[in-house]
C-alpha atoms as a PDB file:
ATOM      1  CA  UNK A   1      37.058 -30.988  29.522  1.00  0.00           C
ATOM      2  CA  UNK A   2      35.331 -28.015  31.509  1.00  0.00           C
ATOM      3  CA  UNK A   3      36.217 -24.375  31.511  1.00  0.00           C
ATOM      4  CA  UNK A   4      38.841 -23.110  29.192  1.00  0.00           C
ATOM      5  CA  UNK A   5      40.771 -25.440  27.153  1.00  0.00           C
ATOM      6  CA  UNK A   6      45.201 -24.757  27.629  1.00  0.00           C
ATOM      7  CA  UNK A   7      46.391 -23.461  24.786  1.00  0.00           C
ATOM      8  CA  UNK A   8      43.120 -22.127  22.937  1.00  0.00           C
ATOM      9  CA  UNK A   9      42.501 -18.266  23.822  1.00  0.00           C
ATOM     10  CA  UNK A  10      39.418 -16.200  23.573  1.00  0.00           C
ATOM     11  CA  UNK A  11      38.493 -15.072  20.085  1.00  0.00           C
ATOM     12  CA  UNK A  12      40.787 -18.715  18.536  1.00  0.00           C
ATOM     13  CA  UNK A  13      38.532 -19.122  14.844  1.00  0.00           C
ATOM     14  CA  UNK A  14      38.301 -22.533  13.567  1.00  0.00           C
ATOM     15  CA  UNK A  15      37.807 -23.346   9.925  1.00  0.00           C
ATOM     16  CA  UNK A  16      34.675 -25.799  10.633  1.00  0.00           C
ATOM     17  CA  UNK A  17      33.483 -27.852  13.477  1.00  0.00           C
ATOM     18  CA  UNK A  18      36.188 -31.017  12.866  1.00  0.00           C
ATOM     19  CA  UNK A  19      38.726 -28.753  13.977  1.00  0.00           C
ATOM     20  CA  UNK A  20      37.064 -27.168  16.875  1.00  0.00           C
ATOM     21  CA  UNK A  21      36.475 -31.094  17.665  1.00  0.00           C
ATOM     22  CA  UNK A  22      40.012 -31.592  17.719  1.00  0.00           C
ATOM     23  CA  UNK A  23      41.323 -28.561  19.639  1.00  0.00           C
ATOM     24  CA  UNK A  24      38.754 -30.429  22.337  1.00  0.00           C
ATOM     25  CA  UNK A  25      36.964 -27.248  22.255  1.00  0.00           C
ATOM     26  CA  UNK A  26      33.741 -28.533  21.361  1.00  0.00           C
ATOM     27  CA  UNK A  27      33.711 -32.531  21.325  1.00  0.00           C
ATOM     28  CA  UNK A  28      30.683 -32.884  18.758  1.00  0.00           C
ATOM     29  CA  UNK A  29      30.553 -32.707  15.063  1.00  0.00           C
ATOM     30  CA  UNK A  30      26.673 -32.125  14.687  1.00  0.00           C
ATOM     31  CA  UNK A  31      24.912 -31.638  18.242  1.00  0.00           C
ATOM     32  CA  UNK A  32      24.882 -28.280  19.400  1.00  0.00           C
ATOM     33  CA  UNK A  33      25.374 -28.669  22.890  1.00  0.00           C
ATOM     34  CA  UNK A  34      28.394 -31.560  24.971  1.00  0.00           C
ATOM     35  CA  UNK A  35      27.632 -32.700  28.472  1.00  0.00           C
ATOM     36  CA  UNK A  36      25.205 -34.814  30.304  1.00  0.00           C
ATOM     37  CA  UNK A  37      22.804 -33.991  32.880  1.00  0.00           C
ATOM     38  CA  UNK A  38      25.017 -35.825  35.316  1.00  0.00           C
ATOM     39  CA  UNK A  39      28.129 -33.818  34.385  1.00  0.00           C
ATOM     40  CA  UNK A  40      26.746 -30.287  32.870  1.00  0.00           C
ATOM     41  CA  UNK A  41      27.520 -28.847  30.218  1.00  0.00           C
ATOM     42  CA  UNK A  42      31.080 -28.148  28.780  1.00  0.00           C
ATOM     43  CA  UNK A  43      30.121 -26.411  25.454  1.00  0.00           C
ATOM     44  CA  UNK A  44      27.378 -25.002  23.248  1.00  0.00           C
ATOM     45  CA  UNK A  45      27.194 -23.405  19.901  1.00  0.00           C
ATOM     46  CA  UNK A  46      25.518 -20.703  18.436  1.00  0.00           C
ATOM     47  CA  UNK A  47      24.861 -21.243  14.671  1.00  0.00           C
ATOM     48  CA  UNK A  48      21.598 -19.509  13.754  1.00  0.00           C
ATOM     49  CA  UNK A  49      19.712 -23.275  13.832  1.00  0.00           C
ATOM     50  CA  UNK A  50      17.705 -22.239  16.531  1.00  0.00           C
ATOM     51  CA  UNK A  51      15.529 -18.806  17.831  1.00  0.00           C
ATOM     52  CA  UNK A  52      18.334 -17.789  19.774  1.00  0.00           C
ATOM     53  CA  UNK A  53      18.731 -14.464  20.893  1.00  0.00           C
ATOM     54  CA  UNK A  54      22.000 -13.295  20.940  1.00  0.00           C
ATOM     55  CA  UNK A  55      23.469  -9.582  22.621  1.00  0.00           C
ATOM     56  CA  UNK A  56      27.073 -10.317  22.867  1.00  0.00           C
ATOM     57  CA  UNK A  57      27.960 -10.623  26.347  1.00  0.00           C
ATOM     58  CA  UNK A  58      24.317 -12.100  27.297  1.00  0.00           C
ATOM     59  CA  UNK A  59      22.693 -14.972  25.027  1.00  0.00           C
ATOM     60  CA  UNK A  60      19.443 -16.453  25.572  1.00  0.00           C
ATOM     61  CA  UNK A  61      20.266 -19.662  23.868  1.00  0.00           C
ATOM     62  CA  UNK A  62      17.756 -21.758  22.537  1.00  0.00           C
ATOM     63  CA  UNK A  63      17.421 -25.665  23.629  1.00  0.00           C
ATOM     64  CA  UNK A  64      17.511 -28.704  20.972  1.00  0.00           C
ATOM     65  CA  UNK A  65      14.536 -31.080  20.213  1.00  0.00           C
ATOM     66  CA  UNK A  66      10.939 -31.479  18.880  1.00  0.00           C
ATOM     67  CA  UNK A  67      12.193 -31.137  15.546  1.00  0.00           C
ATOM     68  CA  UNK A  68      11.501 -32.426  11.838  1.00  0.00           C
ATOM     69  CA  UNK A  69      14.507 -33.406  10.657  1.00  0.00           C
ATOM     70  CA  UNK A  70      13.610 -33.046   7.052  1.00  0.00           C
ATOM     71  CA  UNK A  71      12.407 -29.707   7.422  1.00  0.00           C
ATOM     72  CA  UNK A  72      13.857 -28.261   9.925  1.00  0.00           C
ATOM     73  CA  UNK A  73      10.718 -27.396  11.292  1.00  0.00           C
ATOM     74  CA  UNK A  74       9.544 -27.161  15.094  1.00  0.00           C
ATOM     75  CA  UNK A  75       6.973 -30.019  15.397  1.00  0.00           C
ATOM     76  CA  UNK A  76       6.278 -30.539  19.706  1.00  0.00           C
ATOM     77  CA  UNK A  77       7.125 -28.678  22.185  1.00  0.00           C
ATOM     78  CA  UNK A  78      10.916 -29.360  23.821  1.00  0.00           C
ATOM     79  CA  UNK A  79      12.008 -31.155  27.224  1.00  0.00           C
ATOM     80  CA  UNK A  80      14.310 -30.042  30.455  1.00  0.00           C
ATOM     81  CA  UNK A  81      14.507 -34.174  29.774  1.00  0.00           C
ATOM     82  CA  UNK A  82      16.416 -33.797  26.545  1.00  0.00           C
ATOM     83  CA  UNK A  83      20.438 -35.011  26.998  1.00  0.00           C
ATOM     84  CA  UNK A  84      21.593 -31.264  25.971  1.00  0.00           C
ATOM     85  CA  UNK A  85      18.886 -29.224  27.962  1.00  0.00           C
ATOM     86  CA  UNK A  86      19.565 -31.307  30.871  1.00  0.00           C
ATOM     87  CA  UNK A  87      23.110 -31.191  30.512  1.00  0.00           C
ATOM     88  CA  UNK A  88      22.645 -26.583  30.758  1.00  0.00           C
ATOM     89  CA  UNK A  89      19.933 -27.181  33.569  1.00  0.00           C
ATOM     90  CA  UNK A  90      22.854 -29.222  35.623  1.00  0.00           C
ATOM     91  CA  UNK A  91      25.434 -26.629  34.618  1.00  0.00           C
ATOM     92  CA  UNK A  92      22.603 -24.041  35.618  1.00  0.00           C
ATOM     93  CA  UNK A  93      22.074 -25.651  39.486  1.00  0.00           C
ATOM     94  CA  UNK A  94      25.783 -25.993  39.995  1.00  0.00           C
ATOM     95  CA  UNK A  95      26.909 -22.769  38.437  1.00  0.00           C
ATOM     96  CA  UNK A  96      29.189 -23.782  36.491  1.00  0.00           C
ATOM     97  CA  UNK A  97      30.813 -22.399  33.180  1.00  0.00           C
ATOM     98  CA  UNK A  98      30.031 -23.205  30.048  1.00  0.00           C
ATOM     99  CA  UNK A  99      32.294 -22.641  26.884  1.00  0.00           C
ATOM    100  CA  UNK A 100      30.587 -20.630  23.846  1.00  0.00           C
ATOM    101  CA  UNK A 101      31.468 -21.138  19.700  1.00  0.00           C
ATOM    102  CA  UNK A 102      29.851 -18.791  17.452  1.00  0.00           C
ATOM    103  CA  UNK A 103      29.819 -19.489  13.961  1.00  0.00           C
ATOM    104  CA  UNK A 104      31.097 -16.506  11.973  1.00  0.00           C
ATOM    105  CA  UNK A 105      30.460 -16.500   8.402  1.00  0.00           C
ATOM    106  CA  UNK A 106      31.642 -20.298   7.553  1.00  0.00           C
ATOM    107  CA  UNK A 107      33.947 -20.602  10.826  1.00  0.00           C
ATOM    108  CA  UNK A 108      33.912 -20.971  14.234  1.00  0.00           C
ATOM    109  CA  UNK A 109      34.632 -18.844  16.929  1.00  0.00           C
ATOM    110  CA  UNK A 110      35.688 -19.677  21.141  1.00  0.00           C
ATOM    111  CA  UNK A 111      33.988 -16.675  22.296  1.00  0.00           C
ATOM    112  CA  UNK A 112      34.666 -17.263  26.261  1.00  0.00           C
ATOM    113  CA  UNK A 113      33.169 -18.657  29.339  1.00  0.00           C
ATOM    114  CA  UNK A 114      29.156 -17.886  30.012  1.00  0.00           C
ATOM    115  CA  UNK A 115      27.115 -19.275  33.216  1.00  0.00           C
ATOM    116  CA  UNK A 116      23.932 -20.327  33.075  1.00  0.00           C
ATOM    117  CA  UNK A 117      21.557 -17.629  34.848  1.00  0.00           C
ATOM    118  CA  UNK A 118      18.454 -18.892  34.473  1.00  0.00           C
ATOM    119  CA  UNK A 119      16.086 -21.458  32.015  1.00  0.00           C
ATOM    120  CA  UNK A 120      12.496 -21.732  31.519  1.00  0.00           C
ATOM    121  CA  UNK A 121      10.244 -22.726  29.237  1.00  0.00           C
ATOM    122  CA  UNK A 122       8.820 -19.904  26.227  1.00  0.00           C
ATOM    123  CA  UNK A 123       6.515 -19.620  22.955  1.00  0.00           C
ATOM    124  CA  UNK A 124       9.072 -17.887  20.880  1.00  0.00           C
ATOM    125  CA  UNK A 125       8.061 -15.169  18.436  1.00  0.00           C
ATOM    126  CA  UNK A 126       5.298 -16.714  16.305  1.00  0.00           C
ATOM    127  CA  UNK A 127       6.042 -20.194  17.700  1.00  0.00           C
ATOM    128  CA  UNK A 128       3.408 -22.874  18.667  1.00  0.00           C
ATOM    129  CA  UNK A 129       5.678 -25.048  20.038  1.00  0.00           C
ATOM    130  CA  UNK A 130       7.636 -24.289  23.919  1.00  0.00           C
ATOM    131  CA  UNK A 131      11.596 -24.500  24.047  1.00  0.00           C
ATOM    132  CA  UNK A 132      13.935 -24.574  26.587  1.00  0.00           C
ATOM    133  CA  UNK A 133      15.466 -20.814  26.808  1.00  0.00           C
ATOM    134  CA  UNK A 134      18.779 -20.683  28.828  1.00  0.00           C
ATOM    135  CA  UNK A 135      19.881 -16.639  29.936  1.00  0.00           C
ATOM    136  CA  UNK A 136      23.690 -17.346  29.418  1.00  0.00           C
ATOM    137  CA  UNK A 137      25.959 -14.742  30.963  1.00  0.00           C
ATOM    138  CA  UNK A 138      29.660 -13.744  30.111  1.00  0.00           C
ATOM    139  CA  UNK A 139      32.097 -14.410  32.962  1.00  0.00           C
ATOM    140  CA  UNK A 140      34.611 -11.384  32.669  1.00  0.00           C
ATOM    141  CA  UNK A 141      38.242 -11.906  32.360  1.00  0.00           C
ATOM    142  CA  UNK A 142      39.446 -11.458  35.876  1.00  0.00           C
ATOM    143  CA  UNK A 143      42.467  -9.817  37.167  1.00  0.00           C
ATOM    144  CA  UNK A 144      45.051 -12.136  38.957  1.00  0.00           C
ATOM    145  CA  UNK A 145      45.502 -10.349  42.317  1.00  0.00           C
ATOM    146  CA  UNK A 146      48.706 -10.671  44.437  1.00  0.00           C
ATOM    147  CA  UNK A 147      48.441 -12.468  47.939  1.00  0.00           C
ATOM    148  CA  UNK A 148      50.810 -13.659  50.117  1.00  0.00           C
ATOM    149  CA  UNK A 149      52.209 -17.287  49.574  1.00  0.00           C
ATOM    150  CA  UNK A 150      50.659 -19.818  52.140  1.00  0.00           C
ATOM    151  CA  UNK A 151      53.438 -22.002  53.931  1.00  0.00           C
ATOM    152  CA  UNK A 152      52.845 -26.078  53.778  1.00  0.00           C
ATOM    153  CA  UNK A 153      51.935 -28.545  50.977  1.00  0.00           C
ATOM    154  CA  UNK A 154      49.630 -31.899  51.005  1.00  0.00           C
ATOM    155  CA  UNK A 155      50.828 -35.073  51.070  1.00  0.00           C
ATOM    156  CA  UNK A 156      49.419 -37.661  48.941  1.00  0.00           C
ATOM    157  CA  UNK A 157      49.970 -40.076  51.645  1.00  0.00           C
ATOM    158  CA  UNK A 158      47.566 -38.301  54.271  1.00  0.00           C
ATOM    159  CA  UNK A 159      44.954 -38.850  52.266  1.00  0.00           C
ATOM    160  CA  UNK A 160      42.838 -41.810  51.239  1.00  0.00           C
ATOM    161  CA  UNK A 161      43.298 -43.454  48.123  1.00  0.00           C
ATOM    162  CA  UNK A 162      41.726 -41.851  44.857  1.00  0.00           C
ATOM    163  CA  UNK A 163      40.915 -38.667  47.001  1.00  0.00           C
ATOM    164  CA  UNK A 164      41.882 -35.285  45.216  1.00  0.00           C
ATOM    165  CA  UNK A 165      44.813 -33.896  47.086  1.00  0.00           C
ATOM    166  CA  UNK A 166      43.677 -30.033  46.699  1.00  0.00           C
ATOM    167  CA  UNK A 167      45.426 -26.598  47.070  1.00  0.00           C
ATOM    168  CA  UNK A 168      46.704 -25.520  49.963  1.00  0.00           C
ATOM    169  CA  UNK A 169      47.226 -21.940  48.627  1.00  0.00           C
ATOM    170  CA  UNK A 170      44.507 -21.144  46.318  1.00  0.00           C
ATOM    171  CA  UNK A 171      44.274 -18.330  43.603  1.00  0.00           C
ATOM    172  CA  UNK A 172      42.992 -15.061  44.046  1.00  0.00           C
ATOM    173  CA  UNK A 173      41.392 -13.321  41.876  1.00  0.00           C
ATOM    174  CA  UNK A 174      39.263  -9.853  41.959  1.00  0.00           C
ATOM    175  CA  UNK A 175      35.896  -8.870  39.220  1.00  0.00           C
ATOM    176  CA  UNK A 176      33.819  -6.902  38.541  1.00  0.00           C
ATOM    177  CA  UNK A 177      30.127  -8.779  39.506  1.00  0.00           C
ATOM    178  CA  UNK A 178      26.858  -6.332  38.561  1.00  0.00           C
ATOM    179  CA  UNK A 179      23.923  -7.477  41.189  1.00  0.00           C
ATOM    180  CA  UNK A 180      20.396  -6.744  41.277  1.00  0.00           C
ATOM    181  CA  UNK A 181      19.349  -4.785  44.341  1.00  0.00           C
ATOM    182  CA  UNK A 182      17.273  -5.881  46.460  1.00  0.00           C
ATOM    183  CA  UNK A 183      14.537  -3.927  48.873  1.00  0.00           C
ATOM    184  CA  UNK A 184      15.974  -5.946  52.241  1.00  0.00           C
ATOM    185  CA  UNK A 185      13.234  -4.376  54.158  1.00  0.00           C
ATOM    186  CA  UNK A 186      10.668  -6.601  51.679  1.00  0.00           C
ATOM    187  CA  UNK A 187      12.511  -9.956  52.458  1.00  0.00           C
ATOM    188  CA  UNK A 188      13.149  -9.017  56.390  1.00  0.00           C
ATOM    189  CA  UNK A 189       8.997  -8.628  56.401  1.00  0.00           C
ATOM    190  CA  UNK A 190       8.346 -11.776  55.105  1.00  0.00           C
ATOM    191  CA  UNK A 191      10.637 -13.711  57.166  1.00  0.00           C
ATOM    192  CA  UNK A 192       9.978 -11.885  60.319  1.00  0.00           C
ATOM    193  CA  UNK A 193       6.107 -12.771  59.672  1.00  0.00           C
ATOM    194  CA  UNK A 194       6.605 -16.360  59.648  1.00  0.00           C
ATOM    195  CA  UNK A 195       9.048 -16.356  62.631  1.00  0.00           C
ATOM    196  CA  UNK A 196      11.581 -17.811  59.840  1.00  0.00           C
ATOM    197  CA  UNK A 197       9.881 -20.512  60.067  1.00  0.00           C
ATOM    198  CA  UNK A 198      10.039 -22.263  56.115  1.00  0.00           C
ATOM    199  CA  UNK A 199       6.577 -22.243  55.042  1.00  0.00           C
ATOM    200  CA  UNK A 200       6.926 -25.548  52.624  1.00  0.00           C
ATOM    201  CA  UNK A 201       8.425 -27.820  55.351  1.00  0.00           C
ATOM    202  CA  UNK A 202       8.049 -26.036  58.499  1.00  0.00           C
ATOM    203  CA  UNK A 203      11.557 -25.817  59.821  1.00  0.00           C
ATOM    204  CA  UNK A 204      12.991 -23.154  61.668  1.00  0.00           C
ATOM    205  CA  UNK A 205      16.926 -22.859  62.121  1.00  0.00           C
ATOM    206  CA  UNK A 206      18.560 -20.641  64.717  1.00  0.00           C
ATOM    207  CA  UNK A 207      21.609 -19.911  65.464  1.00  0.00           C
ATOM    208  CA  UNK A 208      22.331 -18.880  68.663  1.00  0.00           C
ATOM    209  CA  UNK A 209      19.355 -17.194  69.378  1.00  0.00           C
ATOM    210  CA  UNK A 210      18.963 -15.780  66.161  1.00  0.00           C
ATOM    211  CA  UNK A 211      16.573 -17.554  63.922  1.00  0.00           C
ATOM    212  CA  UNK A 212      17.526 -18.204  59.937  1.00  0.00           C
ATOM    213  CA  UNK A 213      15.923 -18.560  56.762  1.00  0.00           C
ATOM    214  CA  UNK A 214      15.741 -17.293  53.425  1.00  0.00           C
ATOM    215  CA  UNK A 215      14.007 -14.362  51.189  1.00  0.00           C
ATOM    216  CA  UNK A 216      12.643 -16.321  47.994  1.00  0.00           C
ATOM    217  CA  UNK A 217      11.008 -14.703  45.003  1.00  0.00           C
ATOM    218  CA  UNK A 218       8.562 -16.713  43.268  1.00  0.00           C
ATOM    219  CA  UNK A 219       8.631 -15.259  39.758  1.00  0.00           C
ATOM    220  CA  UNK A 220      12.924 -14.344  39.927  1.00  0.00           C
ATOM    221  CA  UNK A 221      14.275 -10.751  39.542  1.00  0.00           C
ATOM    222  CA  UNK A 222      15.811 -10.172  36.314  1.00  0.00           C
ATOM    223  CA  UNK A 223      16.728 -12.280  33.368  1.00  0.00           C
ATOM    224  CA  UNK A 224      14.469 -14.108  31.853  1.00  0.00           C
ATOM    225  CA  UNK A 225      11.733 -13.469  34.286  1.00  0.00           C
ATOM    226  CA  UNK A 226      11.833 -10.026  35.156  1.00  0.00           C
ATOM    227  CA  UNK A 227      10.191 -10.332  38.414  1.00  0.00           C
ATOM    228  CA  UNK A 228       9.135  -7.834  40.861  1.00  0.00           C
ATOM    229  CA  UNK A 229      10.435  -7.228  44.469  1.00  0.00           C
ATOM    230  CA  UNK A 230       7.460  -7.200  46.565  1.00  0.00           C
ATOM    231  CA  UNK A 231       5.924  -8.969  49.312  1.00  0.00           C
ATOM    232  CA  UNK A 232       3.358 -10.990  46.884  1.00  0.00           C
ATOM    233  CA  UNK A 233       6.214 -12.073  45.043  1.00  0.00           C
ATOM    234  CA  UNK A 234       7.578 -13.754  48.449  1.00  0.00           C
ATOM    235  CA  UNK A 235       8.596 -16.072  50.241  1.00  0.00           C
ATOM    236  CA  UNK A 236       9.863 -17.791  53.411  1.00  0.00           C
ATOM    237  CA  UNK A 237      11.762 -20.346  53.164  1.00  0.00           C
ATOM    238  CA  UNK A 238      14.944 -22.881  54.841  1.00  0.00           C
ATOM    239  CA  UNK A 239      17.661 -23.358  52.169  1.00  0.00           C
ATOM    240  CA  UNK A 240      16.931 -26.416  51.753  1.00  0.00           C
ATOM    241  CA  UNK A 241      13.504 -25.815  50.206  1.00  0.00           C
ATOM    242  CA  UNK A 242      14.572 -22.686  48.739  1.00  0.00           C
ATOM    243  CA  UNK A 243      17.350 -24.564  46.580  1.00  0.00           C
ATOM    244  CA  UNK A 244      14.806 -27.670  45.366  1.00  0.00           C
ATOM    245  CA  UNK A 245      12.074 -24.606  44.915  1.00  0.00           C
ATOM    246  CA  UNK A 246      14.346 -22.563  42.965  1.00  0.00           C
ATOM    247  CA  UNK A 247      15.800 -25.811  40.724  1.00  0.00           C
ATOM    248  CA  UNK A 248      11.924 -26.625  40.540  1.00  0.00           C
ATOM    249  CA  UNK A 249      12.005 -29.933  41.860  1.00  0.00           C
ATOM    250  CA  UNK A 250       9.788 -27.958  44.455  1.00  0.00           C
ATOM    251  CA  UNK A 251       6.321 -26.710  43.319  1.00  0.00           C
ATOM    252  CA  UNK A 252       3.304 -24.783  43.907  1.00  0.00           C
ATOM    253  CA  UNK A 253       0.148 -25.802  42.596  1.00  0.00           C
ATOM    254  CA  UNK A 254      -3.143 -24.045  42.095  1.00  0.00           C
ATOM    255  CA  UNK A 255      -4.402 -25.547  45.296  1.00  0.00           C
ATOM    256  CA  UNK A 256      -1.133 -24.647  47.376  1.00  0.00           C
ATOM    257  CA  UNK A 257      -0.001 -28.273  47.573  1.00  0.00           C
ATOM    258  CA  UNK A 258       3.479 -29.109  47.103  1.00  0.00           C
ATOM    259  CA  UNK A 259       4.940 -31.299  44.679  1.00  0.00           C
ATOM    260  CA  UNK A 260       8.394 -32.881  44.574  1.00  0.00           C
ATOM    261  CA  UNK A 261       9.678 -34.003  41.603  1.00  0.00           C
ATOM    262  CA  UNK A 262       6.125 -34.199  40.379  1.00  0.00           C
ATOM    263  CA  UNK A 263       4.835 -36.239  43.683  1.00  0.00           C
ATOM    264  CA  UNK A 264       3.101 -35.217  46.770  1.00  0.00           C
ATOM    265  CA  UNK A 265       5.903 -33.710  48.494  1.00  0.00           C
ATOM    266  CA  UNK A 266       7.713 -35.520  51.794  1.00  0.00           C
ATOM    267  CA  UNK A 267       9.690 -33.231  53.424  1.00  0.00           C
ATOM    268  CA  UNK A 268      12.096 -34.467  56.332  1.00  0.00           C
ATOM    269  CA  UNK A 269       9.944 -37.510  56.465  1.00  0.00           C
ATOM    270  CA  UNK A 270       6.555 -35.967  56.409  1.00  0.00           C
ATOM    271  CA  UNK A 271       4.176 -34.817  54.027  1.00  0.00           C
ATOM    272  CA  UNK A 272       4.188 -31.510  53.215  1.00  0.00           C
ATOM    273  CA  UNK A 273       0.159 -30.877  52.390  1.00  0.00           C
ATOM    274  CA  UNK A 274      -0.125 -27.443  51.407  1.00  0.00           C
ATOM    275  CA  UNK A 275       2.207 -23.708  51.396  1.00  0.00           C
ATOM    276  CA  UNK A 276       1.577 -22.428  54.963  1.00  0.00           C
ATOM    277  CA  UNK A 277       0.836 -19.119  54.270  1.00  0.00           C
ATOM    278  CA  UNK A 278      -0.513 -16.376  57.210  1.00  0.00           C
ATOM    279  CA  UNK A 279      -3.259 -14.474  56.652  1.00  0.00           C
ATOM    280  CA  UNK A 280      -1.202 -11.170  56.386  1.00  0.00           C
ATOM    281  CA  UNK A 281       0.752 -12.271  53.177  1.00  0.00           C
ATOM    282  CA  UNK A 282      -1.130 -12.041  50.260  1.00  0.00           C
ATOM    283  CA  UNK A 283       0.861 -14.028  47.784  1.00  0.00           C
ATOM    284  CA  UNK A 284       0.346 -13.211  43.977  1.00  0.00           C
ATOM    285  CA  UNK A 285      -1.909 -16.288  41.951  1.00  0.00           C
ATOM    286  CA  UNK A 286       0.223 -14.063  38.846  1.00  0.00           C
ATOM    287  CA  UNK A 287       3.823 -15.257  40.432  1.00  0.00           C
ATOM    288  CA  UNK A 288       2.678 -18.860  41.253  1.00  0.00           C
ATOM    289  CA  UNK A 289       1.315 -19.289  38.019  1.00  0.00           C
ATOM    290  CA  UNK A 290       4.308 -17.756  36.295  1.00  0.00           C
ATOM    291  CA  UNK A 291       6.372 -19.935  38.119  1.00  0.00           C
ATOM    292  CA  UNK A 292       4.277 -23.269  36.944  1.00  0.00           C
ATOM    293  CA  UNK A 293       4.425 -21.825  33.448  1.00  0.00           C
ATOM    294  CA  UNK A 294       7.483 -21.482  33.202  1.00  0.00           C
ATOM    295  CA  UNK A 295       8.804 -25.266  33.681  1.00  0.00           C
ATOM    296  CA  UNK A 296       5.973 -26.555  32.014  1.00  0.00           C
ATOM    297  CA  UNK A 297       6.400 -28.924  29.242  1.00  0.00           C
ATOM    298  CA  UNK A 298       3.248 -29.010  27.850  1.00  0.00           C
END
């Protein structure tokens, strides 16, 4: 039961969480977040239990574990590993949306869809202990657009069995996105340095004759992170790499070796060693380290 729920508009109030349960808005009675890190996440809810910070159409939503559960207190630090957090950090890598209940006063509240920006790991205010911090942004209502019908339908039969037949005319429809802009002339540096060659695994599309790769920040723009766009902040790198990098099965330690998934890093078959970088790009230590911080569980 992902995105919205038929039947159950924005703004719907609940008198507790057994009827939110039932409406199949929220399909848990206790936890405060549904899904699995193989499916995402289909629902979370803000109720004050945790540090969260909310502003309305942005939340940074705090993740569950580490602790007491006599006192409420936080007693170790929390895990990306944890069923819920992993469940956001799937819903995070796929992009996809998450419903959000606020309680109000003694009831509950379906306050729309949010996607999962960004996640990382943060001392909150006077806290000794890390948690999980998810940025959480509103998806505005969209408005339907009108295109022309497309002529021709599926047939179950032309496709094999269990298969999902599709759309062969799929909805339109137009919002409003806000984007952070970007200094192209920093990421068309950095790329034209290395040849766009990817400087973790040392591949270098083309297409045509044109050569492809990617502009990737270390410490990201924005959110939770609030990184700079500079050349320090850098890098060059093939989608693949820039996707595991960016989900941080990819990483940068003090050395420059690469790790994958916590292991000397293989990439198409060979091992990686260390970042290639030239000896005109000097890379921030502050980014990398930010970076390493930042999923760090302990």
């Amino acid at each position: 039961m992902f995105g919205e729920i038929a039947g159950v508009p924005e703004g719907t109030l609940f008198a507790s969480r057994r009827e939110a349960y039932d409406a199949y808005v929220h399909r848990a009675l206790q936890a405060g977040i549904v899904g699995t890190a193989a499916t995402g996440a289909q629902s979370v809810v803000v109720s004050g239990g945790y540090p969260d910070v909310d502003e309305g159409a942005r939340l940074l939503y705090t993740g569950h574990g580490g602790r007491d559960a006599s006192t409420g207190q936080q007693t170790k630090h929390q895990s990306f590993g944890s069923p819920g957090n992993a469940a956001l950090e799937t819903s995070r890598i796929q992009g996809m949306a998450v419903r959000v209940i606020r309680k109000v006063g003694t009831r509950y509240r379906y306050d729309g869809l949010y996607r999962v920006e960004e996640s990382m790991l943060v001392y909150p205010d006077d806290g000794e202990f890390k948690v999980c911090r998810f940025e959480m942004v509103k998806i505005d209502k969209a408005v339907d657009a009108t295109y022309a019908p497309i002529e021709g339908k599926l047939s179950p039969e032309e496709h094999h069995a269990g298969q999902p037949i599709g759309n062969p005319a799929p909805g339109r429809r137009s919002t409003n996105v806000q984007r952070i802009i970007r200094a192209t002339n920093v990421a068309d540096w950095v790329k034209e340095l290395y040849d766009h060659t990817c400087q973790m695994c040392g591949t270098r599309l083309t297409m045509g004759d044109r050569g492809y790769s990617e502009g990737a920040h270390i410490r990201p723009l924005g959110g939770l992170h609030q990184g700079e766009d500079v050349v320090e902040n850098l890098l060059c790198l093939c989608p693949n790499c820039h996707v595991l990098f960016d989900g941080g099965a990819l990483t940068v330690e003090e050395d420059r070796s690469l790790l994958l998934n916590g292991e000397p890093a293989v990439l198409n078959g060979s091992p990686a060693g260390k970042l290639h970088v030239d000896d005109e790009h000097l890379i921030g230590d502050e980014y990398l380290n930010h970076r390493r911080e930042s999923r760090k569980e302990s």
